[in-house]
C-alpha atoms as a PDB file:
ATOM      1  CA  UNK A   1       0.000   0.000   0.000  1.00  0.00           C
ATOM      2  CA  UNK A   2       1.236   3.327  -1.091  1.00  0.00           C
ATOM      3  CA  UNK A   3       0.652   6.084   1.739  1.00  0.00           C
ATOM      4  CA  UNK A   4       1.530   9.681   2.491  1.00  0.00           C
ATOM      5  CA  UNK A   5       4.831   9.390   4.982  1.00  0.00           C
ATOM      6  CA  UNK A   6       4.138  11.231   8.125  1.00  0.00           C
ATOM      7  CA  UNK A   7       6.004  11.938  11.153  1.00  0.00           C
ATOM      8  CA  UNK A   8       5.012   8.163  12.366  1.00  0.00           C
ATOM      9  CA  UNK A   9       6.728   6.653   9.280  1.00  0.00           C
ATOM     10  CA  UNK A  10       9.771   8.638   9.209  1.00  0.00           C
ATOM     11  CA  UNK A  11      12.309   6.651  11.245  1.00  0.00           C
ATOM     12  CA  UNK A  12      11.413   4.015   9.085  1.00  0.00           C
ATOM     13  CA  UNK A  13      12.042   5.163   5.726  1.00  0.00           C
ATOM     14  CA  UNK A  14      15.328   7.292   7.452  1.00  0.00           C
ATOM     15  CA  UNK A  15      16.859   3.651   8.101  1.00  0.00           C
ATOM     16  CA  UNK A  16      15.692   2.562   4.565  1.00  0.00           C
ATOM     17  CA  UNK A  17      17.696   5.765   3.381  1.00  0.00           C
ATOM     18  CA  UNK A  18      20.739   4.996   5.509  1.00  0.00           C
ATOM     19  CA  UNK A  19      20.910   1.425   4.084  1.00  0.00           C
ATOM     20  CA  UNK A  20      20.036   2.224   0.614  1.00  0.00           C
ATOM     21  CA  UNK A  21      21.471   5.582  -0.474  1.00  0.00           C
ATOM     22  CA  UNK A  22      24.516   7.661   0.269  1.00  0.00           C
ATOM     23  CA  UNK A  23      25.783   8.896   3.124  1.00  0.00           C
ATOM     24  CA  UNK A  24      23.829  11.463   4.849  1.00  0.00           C
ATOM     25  CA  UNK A  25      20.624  11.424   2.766  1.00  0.00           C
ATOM     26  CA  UNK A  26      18.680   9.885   5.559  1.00  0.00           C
ATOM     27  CA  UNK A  27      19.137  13.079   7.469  1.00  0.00           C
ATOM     28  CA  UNK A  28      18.070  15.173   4.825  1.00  0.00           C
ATOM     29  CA  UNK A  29      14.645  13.067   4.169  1.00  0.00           C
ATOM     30  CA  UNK A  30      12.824  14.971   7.165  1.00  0.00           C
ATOM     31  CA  UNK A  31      13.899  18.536   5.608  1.00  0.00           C
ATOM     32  CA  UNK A  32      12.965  17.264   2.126  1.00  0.00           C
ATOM     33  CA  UNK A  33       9.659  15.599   2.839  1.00  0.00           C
ATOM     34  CA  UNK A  34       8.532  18.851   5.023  1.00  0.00           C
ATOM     35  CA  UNK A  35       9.558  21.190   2.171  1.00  0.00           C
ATOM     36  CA  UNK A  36       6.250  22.649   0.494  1.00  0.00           C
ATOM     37  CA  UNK A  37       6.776  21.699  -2.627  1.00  0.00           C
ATOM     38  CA  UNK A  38       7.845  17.986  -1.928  1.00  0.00           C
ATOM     39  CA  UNK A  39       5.183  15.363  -1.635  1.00  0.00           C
ATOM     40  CA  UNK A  40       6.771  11.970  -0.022  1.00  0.00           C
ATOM     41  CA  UNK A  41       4.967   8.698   0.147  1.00  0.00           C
ATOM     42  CA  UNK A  42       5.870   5.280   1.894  1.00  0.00           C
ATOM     43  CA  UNK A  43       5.414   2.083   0.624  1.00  0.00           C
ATOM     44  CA  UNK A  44       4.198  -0.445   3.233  1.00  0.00           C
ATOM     45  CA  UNK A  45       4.062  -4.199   3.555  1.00  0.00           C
ATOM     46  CA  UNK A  46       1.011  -6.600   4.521  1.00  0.00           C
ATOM     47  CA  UNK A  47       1.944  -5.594   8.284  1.00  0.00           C
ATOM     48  CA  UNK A  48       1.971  -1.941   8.007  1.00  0.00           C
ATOM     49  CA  UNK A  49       5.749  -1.531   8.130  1.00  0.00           C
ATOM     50  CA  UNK A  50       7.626   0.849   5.315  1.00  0.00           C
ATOM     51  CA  UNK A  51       9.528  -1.004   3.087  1.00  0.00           C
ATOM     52  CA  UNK A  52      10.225   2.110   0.321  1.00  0.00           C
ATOM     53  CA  UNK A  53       9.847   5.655   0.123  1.00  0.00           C
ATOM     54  CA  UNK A  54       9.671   7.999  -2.604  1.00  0.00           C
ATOM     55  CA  UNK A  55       8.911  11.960  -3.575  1.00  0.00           C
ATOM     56  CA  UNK A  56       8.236  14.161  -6.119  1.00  0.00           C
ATOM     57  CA  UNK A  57       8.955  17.987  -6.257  1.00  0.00           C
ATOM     58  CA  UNK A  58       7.020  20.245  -8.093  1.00  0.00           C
ATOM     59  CA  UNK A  59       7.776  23.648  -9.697  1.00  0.00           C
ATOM     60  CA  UNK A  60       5.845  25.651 -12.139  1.00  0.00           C
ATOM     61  CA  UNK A  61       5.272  22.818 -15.242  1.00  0.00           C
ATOM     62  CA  UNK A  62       8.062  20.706 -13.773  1.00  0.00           C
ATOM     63  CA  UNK A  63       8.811  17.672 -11.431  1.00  0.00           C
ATOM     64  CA  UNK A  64      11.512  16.142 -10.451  1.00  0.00           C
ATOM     65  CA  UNK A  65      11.858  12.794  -8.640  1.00  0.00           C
ATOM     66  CA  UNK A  66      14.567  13.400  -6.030  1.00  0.00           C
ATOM     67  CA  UNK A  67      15.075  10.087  -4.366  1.00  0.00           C
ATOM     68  CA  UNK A  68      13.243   6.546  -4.267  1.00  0.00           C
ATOM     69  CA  UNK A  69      14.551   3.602  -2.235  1.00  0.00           C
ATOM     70  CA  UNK A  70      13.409  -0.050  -1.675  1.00  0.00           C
ATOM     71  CA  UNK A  71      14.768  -1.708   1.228  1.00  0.00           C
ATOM     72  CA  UNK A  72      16.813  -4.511   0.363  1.00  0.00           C
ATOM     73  CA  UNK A  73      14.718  -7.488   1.174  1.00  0.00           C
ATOM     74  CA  UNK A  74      11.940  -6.506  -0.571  1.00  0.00           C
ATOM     75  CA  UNK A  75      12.925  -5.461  -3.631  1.00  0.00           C
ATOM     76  CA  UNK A  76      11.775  -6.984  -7.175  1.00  0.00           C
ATOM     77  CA  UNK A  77       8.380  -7.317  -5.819  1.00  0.00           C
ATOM     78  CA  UNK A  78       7.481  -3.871  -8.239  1.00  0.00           C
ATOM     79  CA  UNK A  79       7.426  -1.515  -5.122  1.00  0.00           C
ATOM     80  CA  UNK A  80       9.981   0.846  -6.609  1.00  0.00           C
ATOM     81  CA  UNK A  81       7.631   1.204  -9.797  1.00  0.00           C
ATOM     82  CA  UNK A  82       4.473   1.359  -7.563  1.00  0.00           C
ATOM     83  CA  UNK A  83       6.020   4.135  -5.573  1.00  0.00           C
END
């Protein structure tokens, strides 16, 4: 299930960051996903637990997708492309 990611689901996709991307973007995942022009979703699994994170920033007639990460153990399961 694709959600918004809120404050509850941050930690989460953080430690997906930290094991996925590199160093340091974990950190900047709070600033980016509370910028207004960001919009940052989660990806969860059957039991409600983020397995992937993604966002999308919008300017003018523009976007850009900044970052998307799958943690590693579920990946190929089309979560990236879902996201």
């Amino acid at each position: 299930m694709i959600v918004p990611l809120d404050a509850a689901l941050l930690p989460a996709c953080e430690r997906i960051a930290r094991e996925c991307l590199p160093a340091g973007t974990g950190a900047a995942l709070a600033a980016s996903a509370a910028s207004p022009v960001n919009r940052y979703f989660a990806a969860l699994d059957a039991d409600g637990d983020a397995v992937g994170y993604g966002g999308v920033s919008v300017a003018a007639d523009e976007a850009e997708i900044p970052e998307i990460a799958v943690a590693p153990h579920a990946r190929r399961r089309g979560i990236g492309r879902a996201l």
